[in-house]
C-alpha atoms as a PDB file:
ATOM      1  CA  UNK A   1      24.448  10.925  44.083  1.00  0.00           C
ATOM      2  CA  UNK A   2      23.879   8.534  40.918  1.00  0.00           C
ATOM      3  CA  UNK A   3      24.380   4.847  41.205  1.00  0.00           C
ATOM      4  CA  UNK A   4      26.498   3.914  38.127  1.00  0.00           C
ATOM      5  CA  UNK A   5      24.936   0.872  37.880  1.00  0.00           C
ATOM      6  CA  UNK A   6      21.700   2.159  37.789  1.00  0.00           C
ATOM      7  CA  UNK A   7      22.368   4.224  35.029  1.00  0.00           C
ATOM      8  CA  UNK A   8      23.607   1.685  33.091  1.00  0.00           C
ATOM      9  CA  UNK A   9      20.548  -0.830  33.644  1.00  0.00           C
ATOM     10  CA  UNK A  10      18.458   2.344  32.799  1.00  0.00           C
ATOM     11  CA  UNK A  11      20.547   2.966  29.311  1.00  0.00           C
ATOM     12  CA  UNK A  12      20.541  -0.750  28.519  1.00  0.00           C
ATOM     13  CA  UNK A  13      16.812  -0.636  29.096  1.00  0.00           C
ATOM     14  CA  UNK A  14      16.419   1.712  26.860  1.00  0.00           C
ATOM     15  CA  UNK A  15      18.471   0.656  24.146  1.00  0.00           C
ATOM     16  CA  UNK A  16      16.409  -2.927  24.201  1.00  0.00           C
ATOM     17  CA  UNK A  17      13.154  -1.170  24.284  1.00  0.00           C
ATOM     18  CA  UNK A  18      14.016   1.025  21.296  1.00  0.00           C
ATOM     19  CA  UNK A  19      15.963  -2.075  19.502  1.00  0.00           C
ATOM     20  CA  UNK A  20      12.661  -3.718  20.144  1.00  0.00           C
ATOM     21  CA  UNK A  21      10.144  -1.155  18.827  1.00  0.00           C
ATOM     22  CA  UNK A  22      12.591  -0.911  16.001  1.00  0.00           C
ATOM     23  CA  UNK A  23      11.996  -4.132  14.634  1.00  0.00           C
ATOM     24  CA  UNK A  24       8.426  -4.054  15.338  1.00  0.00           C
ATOM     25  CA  UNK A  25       8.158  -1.144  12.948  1.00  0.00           C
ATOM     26  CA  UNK A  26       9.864  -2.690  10.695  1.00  0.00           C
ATOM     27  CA  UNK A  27       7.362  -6.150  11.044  1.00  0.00           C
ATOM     28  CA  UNK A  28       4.654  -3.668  10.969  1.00  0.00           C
ATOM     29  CA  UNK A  29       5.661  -2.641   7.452  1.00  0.00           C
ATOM     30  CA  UNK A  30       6.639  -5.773   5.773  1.00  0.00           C
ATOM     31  CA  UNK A  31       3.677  -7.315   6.601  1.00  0.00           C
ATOM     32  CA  UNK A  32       1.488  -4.201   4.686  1.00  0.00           C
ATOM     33  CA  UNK A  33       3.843  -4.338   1.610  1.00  0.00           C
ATOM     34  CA  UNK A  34       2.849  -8.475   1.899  1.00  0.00           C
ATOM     35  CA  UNK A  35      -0.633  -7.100   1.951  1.00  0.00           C
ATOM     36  CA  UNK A  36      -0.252  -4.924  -1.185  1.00  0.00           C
ATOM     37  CA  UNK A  37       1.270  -7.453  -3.295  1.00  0.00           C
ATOM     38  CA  UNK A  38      -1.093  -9.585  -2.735  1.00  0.00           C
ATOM     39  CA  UNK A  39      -4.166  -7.202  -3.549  1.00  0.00           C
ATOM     40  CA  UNK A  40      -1.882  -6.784  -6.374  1.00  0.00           C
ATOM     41  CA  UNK A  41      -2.114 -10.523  -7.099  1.00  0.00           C
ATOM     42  CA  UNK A  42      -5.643 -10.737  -6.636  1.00  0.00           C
ATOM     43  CA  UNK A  43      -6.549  -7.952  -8.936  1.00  0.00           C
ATOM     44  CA  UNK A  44      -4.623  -9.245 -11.560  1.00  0.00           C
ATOM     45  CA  UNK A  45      -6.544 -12.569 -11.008  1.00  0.00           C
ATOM     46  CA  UNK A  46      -9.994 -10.667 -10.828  1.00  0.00           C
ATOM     47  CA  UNK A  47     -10.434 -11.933  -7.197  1.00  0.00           C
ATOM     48  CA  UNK A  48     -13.057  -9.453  -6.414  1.00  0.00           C
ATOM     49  CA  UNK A  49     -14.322 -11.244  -3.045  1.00  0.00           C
ATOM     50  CA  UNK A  50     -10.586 -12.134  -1.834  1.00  0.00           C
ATOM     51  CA  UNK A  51      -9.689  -8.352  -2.147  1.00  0.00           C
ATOM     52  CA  UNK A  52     -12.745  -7.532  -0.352  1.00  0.00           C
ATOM     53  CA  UNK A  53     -11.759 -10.126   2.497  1.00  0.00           C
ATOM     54  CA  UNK A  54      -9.002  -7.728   3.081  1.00  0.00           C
ATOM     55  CA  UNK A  55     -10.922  -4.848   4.129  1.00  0.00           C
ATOM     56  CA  UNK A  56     -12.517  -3.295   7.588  1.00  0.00           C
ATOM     57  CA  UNK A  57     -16.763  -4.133   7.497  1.00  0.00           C
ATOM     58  CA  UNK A  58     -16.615  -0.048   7.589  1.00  0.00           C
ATOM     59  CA  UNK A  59     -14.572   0.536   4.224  1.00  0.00           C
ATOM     60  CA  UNK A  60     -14.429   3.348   2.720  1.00  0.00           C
ATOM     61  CA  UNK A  61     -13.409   3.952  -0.548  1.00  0.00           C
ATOM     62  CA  UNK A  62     -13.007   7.815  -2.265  1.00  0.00           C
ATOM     63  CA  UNK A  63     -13.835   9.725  -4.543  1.00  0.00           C
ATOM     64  CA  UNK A  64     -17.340   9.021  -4.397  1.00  0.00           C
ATOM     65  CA  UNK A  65     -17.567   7.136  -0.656  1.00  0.00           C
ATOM     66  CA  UNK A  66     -18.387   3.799  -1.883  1.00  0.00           C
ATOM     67  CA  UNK A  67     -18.582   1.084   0.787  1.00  0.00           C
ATOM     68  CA  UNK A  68     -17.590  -2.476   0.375  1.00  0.00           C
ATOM     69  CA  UNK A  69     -20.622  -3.899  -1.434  1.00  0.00           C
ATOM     70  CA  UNK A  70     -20.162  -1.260  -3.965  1.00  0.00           C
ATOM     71  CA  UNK A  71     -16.710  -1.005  -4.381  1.00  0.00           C
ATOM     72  CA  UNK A  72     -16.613  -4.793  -5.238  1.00  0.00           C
ATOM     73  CA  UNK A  73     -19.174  -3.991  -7.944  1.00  0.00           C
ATOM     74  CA  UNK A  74     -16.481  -1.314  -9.458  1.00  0.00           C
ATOM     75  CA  UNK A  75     -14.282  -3.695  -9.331  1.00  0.00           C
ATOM     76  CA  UNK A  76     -16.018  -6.480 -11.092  1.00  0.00           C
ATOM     77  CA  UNK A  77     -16.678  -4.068 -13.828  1.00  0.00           C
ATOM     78  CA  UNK A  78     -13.195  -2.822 -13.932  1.00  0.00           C
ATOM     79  CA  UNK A  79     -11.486  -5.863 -14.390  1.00  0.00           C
ATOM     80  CA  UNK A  80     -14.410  -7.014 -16.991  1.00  0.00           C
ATOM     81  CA  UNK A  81     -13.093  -3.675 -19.185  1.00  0.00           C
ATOM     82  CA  UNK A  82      -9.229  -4.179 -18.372  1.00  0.00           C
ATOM     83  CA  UNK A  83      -9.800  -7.891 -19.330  1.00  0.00           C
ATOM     84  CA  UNK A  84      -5.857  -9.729 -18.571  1.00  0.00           C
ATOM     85  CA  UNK A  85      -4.106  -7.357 -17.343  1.00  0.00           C
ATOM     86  CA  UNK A  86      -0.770  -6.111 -14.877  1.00  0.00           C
ATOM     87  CA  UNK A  87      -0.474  -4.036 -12.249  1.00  0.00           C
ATOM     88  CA  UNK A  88       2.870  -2.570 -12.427  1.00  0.00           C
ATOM     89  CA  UNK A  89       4.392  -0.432  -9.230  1.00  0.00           C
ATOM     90  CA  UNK A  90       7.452   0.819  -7.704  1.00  0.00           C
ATOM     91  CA  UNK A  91       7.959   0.459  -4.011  1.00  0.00           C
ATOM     92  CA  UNK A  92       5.078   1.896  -2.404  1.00  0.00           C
ATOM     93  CA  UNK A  93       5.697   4.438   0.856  1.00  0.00           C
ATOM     94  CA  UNK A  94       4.835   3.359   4.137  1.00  0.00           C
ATOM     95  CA  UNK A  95       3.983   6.047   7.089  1.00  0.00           C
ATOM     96  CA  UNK A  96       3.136   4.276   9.921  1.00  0.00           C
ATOM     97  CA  UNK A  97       0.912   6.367  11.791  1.00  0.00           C
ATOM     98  CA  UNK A  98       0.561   4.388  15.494  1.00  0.00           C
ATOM     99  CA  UNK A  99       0.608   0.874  16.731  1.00  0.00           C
ATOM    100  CA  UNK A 100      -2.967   0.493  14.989  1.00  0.00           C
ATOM    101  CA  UNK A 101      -2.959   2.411  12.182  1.00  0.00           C
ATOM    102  CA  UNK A 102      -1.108   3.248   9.057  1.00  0.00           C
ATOM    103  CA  UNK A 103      -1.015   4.587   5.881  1.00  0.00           C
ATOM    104  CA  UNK A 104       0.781   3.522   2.155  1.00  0.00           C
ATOM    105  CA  UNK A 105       0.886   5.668  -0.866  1.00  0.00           C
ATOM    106  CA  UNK A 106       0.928   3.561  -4.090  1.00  0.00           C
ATOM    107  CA  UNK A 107       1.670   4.801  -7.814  1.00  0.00           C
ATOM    108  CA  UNK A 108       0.945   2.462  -9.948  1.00  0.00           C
ATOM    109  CA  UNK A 109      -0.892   1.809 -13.422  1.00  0.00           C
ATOM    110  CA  UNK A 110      -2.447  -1.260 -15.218  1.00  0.00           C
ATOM    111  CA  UNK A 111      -1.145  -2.298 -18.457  1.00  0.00           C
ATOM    112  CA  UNK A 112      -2.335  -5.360 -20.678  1.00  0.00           C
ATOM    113  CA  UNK A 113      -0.855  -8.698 -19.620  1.00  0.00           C
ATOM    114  CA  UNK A 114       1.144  -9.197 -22.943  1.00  0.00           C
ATOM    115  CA  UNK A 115       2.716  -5.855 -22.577  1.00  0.00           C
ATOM    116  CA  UNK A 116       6.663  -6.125 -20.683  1.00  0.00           C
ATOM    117  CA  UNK A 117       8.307  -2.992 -19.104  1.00  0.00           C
ATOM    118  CA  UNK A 118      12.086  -4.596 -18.129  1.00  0.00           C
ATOM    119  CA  UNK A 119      13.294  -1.064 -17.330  1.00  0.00           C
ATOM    120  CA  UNK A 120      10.250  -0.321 -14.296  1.00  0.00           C
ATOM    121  CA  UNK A 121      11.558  -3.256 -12.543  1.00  0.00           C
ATOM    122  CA  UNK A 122      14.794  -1.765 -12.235  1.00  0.00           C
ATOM    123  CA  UNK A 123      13.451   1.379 -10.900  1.00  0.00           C
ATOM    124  CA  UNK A 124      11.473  -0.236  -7.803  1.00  0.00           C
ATOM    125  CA  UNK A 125      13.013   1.491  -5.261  1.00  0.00           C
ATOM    126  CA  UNK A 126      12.963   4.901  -6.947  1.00  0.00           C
ATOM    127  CA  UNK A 127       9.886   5.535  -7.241  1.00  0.00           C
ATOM    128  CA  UNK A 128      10.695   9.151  -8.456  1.00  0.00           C
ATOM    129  CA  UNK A 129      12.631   7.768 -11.433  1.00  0.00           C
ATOM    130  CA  UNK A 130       9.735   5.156 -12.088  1.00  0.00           C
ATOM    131  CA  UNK A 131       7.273   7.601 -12.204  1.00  0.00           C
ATOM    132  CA  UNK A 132       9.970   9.865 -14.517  1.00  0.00           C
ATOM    133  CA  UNK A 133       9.945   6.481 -16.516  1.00  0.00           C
ATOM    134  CA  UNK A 134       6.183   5.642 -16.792  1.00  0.00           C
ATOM    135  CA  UNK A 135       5.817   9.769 -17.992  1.00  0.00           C
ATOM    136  CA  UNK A 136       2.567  10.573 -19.848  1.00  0.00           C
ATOM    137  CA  UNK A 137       2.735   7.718 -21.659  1.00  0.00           C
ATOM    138  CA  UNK A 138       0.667   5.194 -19.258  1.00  0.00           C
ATOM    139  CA  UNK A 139      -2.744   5.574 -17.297  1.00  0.00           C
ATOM    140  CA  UNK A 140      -0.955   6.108 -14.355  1.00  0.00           C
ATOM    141  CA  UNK A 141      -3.197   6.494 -11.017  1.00  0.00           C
ATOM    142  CA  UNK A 142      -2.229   7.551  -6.969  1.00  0.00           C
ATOM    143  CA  UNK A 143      -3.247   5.469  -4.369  1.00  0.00           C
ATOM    144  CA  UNK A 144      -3.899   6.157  -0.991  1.00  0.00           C
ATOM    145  CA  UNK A 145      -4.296   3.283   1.670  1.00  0.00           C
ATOM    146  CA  UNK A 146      -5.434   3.519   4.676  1.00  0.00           C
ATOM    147  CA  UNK A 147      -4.502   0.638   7.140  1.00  0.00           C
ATOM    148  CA  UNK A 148      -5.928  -0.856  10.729  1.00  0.00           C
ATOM    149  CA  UNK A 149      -4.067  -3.137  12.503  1.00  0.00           C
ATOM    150  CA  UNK A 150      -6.659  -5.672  15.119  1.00  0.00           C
ATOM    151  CA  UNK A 151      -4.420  -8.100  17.150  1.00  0.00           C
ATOM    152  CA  UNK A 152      -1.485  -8.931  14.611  1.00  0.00           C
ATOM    153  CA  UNK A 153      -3.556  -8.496  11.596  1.00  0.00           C
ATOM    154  CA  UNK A 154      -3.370  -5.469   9.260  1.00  0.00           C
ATOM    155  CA  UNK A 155      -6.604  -4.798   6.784  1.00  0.00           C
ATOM    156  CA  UNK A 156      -7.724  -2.043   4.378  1.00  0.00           C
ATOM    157  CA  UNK A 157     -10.177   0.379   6.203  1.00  0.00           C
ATOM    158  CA  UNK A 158     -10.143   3.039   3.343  1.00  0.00           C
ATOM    159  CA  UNK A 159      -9.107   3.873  -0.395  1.00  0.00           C
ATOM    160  CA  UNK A 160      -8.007   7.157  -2.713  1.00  0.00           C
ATOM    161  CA  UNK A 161      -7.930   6.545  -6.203  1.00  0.00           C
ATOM    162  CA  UNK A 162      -6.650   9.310  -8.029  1.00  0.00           C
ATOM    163  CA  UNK A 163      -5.640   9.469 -11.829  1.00  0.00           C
ATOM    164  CA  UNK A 164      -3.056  10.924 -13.243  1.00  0.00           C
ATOM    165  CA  UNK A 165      -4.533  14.337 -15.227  1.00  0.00           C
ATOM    166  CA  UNK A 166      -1.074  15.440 -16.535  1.00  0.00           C
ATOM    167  CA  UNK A 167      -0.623  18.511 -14.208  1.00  0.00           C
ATOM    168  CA  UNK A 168      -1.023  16.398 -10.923  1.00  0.00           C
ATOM    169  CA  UNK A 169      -3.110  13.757  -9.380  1.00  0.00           C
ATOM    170  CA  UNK A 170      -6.588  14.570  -8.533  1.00  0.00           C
ATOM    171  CA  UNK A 171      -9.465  15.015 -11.031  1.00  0.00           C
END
């Protein structure tokens, strides 16, 4: 026969435990959307070495496989062309994959400091609507982020850049 009491420790247990991994989760992803805007931040500033602080010594970044050295030479030459410039996005997705790793999709595209879009802001948390918004009107790009989390710190082990080629993302 059950123990009453048992069950109820047991069902209290398991509330805590998933109250617990609940917030966790929910740590988890704040602190990679802190992470994004401020790679966000950086770029804009054409803080080449920062942003490469925040990535794994094995980076990765696609098309093209460039490691860290390299990709902080794109970069460089990037935000030489681009000159002052905005990064504008809408709330990027989050897909937590495990306790160490994780994975955020980012639509976003790069317009010249000067330039305002009051309506984009708006549209944050839809990003379907802020991509319906942006249109084919913008250099609009896809990225794909993957995340490692060692000890309590999340960095950047690899990067998908994809443009925007009016049918889709890809090239």
């Amino acid at each position: 026969m059950f123990n009453l009491s048992l069950v109820r420790v047991g069902v209290y247990f398991i509330l805590i435990w998933s109250l617990a991994l609940s917030c966790s989760k929910k740590a988890d992803v704040s602190l990679i959307l802190h992470l994004i805007q401020k790679s966000a931040r950086l770029a804009e500033a054409h803080r080449v070495q920062a942003l490469m602080d925040l990535t794994t010594e094995d980076f990765q970044a696609t098309p093209g496989r460039h490691d860290r050295r390299e990709t902080g030479k794109i970069l460089w030459w990037a935000f030489r062309h681009y000159g002052d410039f905005k990064i504008l996005y809408p709330e990027p997705t989050i897909d937590l994959g495990s306790k160490e790793a994780a994975t955020a999709t980012l639509y976003f595209l790069i317009v010249k400091e000067a330039r305002t879009y009051p309506e984009l802001k708006r549209l944050y948390k839809d990003p379907k609507g802020w991509l319906e918004e942006v249109g084919e009107n913008a250099d609009l790009y896809r990225l794909t982020i993957g995340f490692v989390k060692k000890n309590a710190d999340w960095t950047v082990k690899s990067a998908l850049l994809e443009p925007f080629n009016g049918l889709g993302f890809g090239r």
